[in-house]
PDB file of N, CA and C in Angstrom:
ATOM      1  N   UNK A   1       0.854  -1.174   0.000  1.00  0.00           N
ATOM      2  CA  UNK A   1       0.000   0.000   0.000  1.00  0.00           C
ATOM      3  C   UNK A   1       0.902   1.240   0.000  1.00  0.00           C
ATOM      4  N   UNK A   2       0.879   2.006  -0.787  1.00  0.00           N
ATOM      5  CA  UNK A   2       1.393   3.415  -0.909  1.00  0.00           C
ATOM      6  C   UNK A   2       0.639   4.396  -0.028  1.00  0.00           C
ATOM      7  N   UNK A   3       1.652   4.637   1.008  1.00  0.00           N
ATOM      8  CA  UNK A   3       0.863   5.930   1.765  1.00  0.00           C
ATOM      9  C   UNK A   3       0.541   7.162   0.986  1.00  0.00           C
ATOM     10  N   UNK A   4      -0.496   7.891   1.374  1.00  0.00           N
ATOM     11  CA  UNK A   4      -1.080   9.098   0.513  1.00  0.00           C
ATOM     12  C   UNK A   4      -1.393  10.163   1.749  1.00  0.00           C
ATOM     13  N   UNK A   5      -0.319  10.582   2.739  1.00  0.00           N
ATOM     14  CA  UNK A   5      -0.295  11.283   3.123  1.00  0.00           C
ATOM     15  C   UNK A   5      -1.329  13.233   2.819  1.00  0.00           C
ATOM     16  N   UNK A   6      -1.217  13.493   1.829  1.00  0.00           N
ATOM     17  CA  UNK A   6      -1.903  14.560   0.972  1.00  0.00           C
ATOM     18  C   UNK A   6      -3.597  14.741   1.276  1.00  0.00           C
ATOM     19  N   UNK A   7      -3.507  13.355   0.459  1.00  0.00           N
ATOM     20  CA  UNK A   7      -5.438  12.778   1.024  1.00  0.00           C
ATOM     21  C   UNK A   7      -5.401  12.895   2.103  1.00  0.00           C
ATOM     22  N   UNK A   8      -4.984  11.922   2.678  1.00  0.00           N
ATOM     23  CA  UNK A   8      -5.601  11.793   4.381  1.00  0.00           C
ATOM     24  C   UNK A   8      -5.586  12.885   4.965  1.00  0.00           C
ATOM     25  N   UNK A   9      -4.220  14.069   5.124  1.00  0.00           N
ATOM     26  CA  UNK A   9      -4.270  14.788   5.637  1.00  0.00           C
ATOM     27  C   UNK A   9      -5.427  16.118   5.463  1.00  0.00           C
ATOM     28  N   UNK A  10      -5.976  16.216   4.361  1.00  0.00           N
ATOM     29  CA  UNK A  10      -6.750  16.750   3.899  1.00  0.00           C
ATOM     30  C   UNK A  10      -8.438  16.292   4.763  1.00  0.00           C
ATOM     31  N   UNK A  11      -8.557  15.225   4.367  1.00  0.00           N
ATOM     32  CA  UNK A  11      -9.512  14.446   4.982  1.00  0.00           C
ATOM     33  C   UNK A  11      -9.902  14.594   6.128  1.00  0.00           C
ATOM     34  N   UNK A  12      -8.353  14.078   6.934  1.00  0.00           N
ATOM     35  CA  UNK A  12      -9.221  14.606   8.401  1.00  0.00           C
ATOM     36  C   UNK A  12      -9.028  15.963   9.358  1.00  0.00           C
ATOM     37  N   UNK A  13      -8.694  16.858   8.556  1.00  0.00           N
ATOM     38  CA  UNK A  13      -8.925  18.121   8.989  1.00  0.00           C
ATOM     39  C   UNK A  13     -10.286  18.455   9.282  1.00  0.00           C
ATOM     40  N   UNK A  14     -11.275  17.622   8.484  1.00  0.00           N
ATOM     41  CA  UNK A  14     -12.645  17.591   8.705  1.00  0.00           C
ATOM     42  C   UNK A  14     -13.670  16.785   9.436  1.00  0.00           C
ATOM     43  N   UNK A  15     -12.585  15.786   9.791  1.00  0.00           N
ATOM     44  CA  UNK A  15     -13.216  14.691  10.635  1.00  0.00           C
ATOM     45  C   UNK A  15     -14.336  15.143  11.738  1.00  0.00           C
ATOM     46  N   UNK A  16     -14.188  16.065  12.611  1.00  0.00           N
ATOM     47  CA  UNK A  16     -14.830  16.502  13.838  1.00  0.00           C
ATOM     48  C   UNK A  16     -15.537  17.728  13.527  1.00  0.00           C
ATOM     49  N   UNK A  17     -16.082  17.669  11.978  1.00  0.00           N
ATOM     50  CA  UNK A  17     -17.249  18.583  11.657  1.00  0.00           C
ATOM     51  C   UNK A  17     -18.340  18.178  11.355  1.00  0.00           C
ATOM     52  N   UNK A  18     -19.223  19.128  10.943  1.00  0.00           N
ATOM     53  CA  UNK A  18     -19.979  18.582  10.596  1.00  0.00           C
ATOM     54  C   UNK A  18     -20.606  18.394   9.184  1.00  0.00           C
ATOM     55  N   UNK A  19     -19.372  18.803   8.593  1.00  0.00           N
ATOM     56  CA  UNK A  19     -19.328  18.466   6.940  1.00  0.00           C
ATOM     57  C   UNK A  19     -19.538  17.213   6.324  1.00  0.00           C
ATOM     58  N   UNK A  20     -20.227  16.720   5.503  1.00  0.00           N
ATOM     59  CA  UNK A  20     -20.342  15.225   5.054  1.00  0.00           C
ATOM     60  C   UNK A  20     -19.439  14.740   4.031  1.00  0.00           C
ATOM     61  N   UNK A  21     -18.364  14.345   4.228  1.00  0.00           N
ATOM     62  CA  UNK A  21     -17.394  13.696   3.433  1.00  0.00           C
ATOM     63  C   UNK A  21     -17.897  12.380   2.719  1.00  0.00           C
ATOM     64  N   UNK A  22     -17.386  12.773   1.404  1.00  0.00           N
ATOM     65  CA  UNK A  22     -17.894  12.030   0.805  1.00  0.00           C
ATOM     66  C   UNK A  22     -16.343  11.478  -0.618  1.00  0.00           C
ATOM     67  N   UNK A  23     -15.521  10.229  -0.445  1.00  0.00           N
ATOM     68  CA  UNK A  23     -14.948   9.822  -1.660  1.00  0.00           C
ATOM     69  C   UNK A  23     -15.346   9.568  -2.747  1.00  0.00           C
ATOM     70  N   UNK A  24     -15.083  10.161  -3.600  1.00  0.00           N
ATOM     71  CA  UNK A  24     -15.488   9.736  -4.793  1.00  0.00           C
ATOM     72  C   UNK A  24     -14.155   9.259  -6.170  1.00  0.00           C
ATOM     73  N   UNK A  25     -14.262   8.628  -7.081  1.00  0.00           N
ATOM     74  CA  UNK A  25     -13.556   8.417  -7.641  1.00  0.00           C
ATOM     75  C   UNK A  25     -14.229   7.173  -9.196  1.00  0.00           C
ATOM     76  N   UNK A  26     -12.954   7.138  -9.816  1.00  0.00           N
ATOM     77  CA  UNK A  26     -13.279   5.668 -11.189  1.00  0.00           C
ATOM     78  C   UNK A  26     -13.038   4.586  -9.929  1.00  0.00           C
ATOM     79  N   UNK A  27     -13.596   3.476 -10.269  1.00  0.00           N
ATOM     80  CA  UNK A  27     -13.085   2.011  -9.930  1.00  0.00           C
ATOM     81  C   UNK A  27     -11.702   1.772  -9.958  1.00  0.00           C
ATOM     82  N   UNK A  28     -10.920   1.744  -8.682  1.00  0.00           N
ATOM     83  CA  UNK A  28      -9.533   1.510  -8.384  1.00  0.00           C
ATOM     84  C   UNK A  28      -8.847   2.184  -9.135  1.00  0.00           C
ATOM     85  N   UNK A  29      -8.900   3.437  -7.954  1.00  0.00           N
ATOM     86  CA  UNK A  29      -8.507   4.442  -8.427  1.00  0.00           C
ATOM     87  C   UNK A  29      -7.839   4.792  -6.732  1.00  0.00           C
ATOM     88  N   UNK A  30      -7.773   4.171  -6.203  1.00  0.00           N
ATOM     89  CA  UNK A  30      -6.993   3.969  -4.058  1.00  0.00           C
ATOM     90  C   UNK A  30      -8.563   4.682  -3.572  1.00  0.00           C
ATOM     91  N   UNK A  31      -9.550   4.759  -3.635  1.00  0.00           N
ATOM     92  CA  UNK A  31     -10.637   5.500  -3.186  1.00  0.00           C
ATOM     93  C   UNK A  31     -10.661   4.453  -1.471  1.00  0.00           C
ATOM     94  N   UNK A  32     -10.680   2.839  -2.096  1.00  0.00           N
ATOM     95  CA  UNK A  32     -11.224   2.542  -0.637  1.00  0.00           C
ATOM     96  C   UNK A  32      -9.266   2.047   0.426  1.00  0.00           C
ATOM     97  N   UNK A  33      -8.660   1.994  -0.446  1.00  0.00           N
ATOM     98  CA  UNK A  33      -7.175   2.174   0.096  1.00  0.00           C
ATOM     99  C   UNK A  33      -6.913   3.490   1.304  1.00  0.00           C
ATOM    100  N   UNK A  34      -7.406   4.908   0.489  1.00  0.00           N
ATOM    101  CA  UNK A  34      -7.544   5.669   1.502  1.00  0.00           C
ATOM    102  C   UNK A  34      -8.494   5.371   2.336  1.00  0.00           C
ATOM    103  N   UNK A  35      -9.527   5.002   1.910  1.00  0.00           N
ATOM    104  CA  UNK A  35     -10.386   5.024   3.554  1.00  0.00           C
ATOM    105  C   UNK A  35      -9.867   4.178   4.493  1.00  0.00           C
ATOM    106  N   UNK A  36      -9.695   2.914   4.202  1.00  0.00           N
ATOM    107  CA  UNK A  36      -8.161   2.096   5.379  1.00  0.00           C
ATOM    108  C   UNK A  36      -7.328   2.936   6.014  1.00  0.00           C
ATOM    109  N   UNK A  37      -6.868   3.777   5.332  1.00  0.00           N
ATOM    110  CA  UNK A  37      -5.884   4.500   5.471  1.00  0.00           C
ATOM    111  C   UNK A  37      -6.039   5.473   6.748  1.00  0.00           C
ATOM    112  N   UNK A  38      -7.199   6.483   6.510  1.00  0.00           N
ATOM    113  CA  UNK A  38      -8.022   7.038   7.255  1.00  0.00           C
ATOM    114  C   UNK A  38      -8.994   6.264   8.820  1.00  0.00           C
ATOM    115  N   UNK A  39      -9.107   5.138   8.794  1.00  0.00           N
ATOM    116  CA  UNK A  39      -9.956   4.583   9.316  1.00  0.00           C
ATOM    117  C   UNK A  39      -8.388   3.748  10.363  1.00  0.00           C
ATOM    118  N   UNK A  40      -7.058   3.615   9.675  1.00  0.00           N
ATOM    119  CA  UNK A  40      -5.624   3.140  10.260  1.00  0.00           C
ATOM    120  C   UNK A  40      -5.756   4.479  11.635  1.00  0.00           C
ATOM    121  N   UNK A  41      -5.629   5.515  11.027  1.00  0.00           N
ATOM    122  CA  UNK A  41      -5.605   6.673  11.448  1.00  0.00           C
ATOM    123  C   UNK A  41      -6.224   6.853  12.592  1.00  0.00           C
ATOM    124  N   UNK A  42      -7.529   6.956  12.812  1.00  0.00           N
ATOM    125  CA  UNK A  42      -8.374   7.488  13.838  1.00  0.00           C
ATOM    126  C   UNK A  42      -8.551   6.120  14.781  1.00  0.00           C
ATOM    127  N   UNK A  43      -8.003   4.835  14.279  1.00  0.00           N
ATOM    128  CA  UNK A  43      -7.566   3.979  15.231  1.00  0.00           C
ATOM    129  C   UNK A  43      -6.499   4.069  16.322  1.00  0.00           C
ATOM    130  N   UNK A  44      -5.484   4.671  15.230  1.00  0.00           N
ATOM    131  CA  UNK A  44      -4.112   4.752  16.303  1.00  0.00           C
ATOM    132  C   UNK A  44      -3.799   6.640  16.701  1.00  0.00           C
ATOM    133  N   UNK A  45      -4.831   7.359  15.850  1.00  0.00           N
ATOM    134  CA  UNK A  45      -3.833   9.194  16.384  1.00  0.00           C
ATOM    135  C   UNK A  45      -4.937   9.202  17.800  1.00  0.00           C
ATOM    136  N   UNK A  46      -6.567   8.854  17.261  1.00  0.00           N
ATOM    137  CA  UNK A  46      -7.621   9.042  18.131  1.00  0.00           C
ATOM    138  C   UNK A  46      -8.234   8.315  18.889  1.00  0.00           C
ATOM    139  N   UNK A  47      -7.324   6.833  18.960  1.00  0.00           N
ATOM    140  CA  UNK A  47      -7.801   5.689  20.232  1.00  0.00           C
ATOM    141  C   UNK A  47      -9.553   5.459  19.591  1.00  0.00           C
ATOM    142  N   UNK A  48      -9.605   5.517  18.430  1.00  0.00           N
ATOM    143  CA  UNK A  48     -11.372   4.879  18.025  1.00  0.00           C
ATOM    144  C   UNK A  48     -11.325   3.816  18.131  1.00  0.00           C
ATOM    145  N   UNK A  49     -12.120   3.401  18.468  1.00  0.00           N
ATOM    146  CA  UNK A  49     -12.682   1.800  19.237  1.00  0.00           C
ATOM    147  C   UNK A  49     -12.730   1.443  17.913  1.00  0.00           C
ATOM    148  N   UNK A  50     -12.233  -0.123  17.702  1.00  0.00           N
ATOM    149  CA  UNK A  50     -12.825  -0.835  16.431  1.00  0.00           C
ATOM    150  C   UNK A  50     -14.029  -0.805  15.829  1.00  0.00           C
ATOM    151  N   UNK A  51     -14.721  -1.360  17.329  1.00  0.00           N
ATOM    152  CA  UNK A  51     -16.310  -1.126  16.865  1.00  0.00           C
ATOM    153  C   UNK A  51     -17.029  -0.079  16.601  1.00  0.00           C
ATOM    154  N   UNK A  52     -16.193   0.752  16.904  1.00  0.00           N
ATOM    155  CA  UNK A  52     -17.112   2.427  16.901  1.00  0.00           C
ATOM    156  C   UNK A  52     -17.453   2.583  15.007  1.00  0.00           C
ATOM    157  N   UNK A  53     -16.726   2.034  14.319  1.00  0.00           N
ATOM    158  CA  UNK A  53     -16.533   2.102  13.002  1.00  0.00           C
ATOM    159  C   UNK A  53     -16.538   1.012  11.871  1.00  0.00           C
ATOM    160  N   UNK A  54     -17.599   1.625  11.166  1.00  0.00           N
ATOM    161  CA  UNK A  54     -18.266   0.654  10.350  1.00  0.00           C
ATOM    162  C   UNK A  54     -17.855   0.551   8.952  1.00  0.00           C
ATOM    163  N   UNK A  55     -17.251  -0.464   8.327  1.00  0.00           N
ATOM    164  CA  UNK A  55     -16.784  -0.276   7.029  1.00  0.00           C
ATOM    165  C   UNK A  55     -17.971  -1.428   6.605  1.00  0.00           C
ATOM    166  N   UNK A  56     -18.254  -0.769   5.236  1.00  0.00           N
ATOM    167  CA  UNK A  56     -18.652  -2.123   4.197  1.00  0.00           C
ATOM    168  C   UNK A  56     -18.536  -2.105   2.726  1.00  0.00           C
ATOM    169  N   UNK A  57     -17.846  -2.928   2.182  1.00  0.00           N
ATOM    170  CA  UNK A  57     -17.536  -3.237   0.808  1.00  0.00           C
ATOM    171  C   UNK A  57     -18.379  -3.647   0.452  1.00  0.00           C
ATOM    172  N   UNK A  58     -19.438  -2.784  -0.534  1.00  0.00           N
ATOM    173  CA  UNK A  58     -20.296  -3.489  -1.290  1.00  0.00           C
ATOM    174  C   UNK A  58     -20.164  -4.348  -2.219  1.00  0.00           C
ATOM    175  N   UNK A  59     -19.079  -4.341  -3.088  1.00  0.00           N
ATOM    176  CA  UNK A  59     -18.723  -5.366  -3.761  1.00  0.00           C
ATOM    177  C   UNK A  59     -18.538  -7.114  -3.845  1.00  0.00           C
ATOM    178  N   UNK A  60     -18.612  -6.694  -2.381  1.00  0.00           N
ATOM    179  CA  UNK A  60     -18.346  -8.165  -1.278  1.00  0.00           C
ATOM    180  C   UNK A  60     -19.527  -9.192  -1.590  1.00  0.00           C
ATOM    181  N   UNK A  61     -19.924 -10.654  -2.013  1.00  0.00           N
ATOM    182  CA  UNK A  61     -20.655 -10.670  -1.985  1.00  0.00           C
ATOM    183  C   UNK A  61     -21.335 -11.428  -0.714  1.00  0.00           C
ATOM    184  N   UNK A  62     -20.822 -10.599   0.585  1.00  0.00           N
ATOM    185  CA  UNK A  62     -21.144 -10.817   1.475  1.00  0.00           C
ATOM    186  C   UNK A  62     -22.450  -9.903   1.928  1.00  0.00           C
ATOM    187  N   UNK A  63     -22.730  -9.007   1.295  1.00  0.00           N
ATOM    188  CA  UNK A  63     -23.519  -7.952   1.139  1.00  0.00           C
ATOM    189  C   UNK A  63     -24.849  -7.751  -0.226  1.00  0.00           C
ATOM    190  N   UNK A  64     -24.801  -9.039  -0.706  1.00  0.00           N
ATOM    191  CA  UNK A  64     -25.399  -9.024  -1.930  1.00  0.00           C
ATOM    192  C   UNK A  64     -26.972  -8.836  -1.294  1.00  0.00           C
ATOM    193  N   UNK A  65     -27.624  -9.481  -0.492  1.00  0.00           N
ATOM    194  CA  UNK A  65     -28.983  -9.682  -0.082  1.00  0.00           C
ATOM    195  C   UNK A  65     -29.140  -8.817   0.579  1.00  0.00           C
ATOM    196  N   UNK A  66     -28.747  -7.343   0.957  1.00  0.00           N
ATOM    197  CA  UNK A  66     -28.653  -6.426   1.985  1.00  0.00           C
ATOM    198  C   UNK A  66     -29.162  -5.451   1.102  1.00  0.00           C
ATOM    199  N   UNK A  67     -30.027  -4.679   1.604  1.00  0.00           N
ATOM    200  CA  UNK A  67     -30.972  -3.494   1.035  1.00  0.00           C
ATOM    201  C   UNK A  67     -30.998  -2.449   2.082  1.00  0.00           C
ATOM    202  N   UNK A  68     -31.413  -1.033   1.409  1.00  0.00           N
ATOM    203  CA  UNK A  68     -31.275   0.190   2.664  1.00  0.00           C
ATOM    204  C   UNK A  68     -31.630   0.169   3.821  1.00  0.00           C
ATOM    205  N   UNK A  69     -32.881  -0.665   4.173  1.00  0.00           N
ATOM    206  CA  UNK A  69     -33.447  -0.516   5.495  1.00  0.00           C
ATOM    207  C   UNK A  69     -32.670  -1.175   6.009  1.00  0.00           C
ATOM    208  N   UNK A  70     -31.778  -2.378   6.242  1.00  0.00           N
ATOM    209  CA  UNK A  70     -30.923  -3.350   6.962  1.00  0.00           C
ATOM    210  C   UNK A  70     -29.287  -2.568   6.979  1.00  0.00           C
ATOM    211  N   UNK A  71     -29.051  -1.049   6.783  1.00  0.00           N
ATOM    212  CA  UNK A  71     -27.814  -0.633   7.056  1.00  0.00           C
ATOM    213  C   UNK A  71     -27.920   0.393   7.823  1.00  0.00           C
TER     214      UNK A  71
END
C-alpha cells in the first residue's frame, strides 16, 4: 500500500465537523485504500474503538442480499 499522506491529511482536517465527506472516484482508483488509510488513522492518532466504526464493501458478496433498510 502506498501511503497518501496529501489525502488523508486533507480528509481529516474535517473529521470533527460537521461536513459530510464524501470519496469519490473511477473504480480503483486507491478511493477505498484511503479510507483504510483514514480509518488506520483514527484507530491509532484518536484511540477509536474498532467497533465504533463501520466499514462495508459493497462489492463483497457478502452484502449481496442487503438493502437500505438493513444498514
Amino acid at each position: 500500500m502506498i501511503d497518501r499522506p496529501l489525502y488523508v491529511d486533507k480528509i481529516m482536517a474535517y473529521v470533527d465537523t460537521s461536513f459530510i465527506k464524501i470519496l469519490t472516484g473511477v473504480r480503483r482508483c486507491w478511493n477505498s485504500t484511503i479510507l483504510k488509510m483514514i480509518i488506520e488513522r483514527l484507530k491509532n492518532e484518536r484511540s477509536i474503538p474498532e467497533n465504533h466504526i463501520i466499514s462495508c464493501c459493497f462489492d463483497s458478496m457478502e452484502y449481496e442480499d442487503m438493502n437500505a433498510k438493513q444498514i
